[in-house]
Protein backbone atom coordinates (compact mmCIF):
# COMPACT_ATOMS: atom_id res chain seq x y z
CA UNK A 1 5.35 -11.55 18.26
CA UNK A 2 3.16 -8.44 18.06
CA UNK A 3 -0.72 -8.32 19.02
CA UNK A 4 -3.57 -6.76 18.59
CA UNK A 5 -6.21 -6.55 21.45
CA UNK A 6 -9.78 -6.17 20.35
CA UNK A 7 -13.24 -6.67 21.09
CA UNK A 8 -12.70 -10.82 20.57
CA UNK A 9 -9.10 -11.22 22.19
CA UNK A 10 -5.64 -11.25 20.78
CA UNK A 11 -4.96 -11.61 17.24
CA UNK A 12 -1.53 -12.25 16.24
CA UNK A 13 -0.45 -9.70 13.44
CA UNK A 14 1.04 -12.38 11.69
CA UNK A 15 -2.35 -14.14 11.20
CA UNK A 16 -3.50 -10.83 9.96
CA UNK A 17 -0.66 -10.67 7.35
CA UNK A 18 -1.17 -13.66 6.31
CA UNK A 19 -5.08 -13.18 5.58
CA UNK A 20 -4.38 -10.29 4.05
CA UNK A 21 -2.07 -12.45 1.55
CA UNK A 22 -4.44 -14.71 1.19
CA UNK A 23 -6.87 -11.93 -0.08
CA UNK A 24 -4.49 -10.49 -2.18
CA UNK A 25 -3.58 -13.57 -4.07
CA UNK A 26 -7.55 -14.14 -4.35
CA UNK A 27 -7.92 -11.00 -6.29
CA UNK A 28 -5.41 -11.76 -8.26
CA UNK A 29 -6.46 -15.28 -9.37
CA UNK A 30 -9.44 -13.70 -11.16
CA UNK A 31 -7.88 -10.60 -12.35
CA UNK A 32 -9.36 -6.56 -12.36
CA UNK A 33 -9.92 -7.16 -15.71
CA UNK A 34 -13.26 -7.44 -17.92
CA UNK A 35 -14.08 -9.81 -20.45
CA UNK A 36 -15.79 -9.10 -22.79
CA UNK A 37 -18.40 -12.14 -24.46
CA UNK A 38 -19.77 -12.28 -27.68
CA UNK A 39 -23.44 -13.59 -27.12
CA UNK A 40 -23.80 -16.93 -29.71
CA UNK A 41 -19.86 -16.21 -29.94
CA UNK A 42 -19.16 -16.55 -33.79
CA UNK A 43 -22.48 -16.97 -34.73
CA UNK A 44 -24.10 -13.53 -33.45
CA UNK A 45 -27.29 -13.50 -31.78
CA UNK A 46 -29.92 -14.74 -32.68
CA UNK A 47 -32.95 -17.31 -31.68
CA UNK A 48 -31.90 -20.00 -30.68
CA UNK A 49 -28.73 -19.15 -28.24
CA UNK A 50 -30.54 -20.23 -24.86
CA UNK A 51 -27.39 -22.49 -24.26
CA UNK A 52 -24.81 -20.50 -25.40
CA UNK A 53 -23.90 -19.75 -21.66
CA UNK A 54 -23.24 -23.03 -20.64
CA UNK A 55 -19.89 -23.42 -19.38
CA UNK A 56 -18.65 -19.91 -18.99
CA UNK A 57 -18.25 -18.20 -16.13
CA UNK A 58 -19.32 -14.28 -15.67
CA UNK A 59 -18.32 -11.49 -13.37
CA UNK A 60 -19.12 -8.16 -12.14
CA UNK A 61 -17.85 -6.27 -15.28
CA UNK A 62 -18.29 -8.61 -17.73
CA UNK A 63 -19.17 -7.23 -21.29
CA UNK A 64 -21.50 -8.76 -23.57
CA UNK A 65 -21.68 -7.96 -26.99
CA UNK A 66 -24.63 -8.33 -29.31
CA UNK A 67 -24.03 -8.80 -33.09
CA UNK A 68 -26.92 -8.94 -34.79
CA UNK A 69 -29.08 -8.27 -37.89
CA UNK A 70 -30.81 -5.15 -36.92
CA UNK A 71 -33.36 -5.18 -39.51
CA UNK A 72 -34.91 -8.21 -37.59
CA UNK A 73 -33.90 -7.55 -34.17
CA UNK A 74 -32.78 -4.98 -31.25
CA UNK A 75 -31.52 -4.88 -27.51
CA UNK A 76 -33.47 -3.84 -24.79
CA UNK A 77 -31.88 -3.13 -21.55
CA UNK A 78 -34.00 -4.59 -18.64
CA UNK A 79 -34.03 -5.71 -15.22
CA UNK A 80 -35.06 -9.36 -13.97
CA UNK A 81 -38.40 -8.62 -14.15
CA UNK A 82 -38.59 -7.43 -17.40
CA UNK A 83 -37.01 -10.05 -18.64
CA UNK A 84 -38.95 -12.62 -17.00
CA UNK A 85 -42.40 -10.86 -18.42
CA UNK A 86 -40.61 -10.23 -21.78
CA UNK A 87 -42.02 -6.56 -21.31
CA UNK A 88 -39.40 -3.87 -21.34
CA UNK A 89 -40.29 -1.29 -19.37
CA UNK A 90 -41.16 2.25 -20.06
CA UNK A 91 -37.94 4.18 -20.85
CA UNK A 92 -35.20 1.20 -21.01
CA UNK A 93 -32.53 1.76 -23.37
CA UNK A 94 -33.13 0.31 -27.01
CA UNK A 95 -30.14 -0.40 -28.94
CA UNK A 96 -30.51 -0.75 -32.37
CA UNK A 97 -27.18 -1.06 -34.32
CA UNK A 98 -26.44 -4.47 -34.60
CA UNK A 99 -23.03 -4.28 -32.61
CA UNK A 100 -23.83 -2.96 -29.01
């Protein structure tokens, strides 16, 4: 059986294949690809969807869409704190047309 010698000893190269297996079959299991989630899903956004994320899970990637009335509201892109303070800071991207 082939080895490797580093730093921390020997490491058999089929311990490293398998790993790397393992890792592969890890990426796989949750897939390259995006979903995409419609915030208060059928119902659009609106007040009242604090719980609407209960129960799903989101990744890296993830899309959320916002359908809304935009006569009544918008979407303001913001960071933590911004949200938090409900402020949106100077220069954060407004969307306005009821499907961003």
């Amino acid at each position: 059986m082939a080895r490797h010698e580093g730093s921390s000893g020997a490491v058999s190269m089929s311990t490293v294949a398998v790993a790397m297996a393992l890792l592969l079959l890890l990426g796989f299991e949750h897939g390259d690809a995006a979903t995409t989630f419609v915030v208060g899903d059928s119902n659009g956004w609106n007040l009242g969807t604090e719980g609407w994320p209960n129960g799903k899970v989101f990744r890296a990637g993830d899309i959320l869409r916002f359908n809304y009335n935009p006569t009544v509201h918008n979407v303001v892109a913001v960071d933590e704190g911004g949200y938090r303070s409900c402020i949106a800071p100077r220069g954060a991207k407004v969307f306005n047309s009821g499907k961003d």
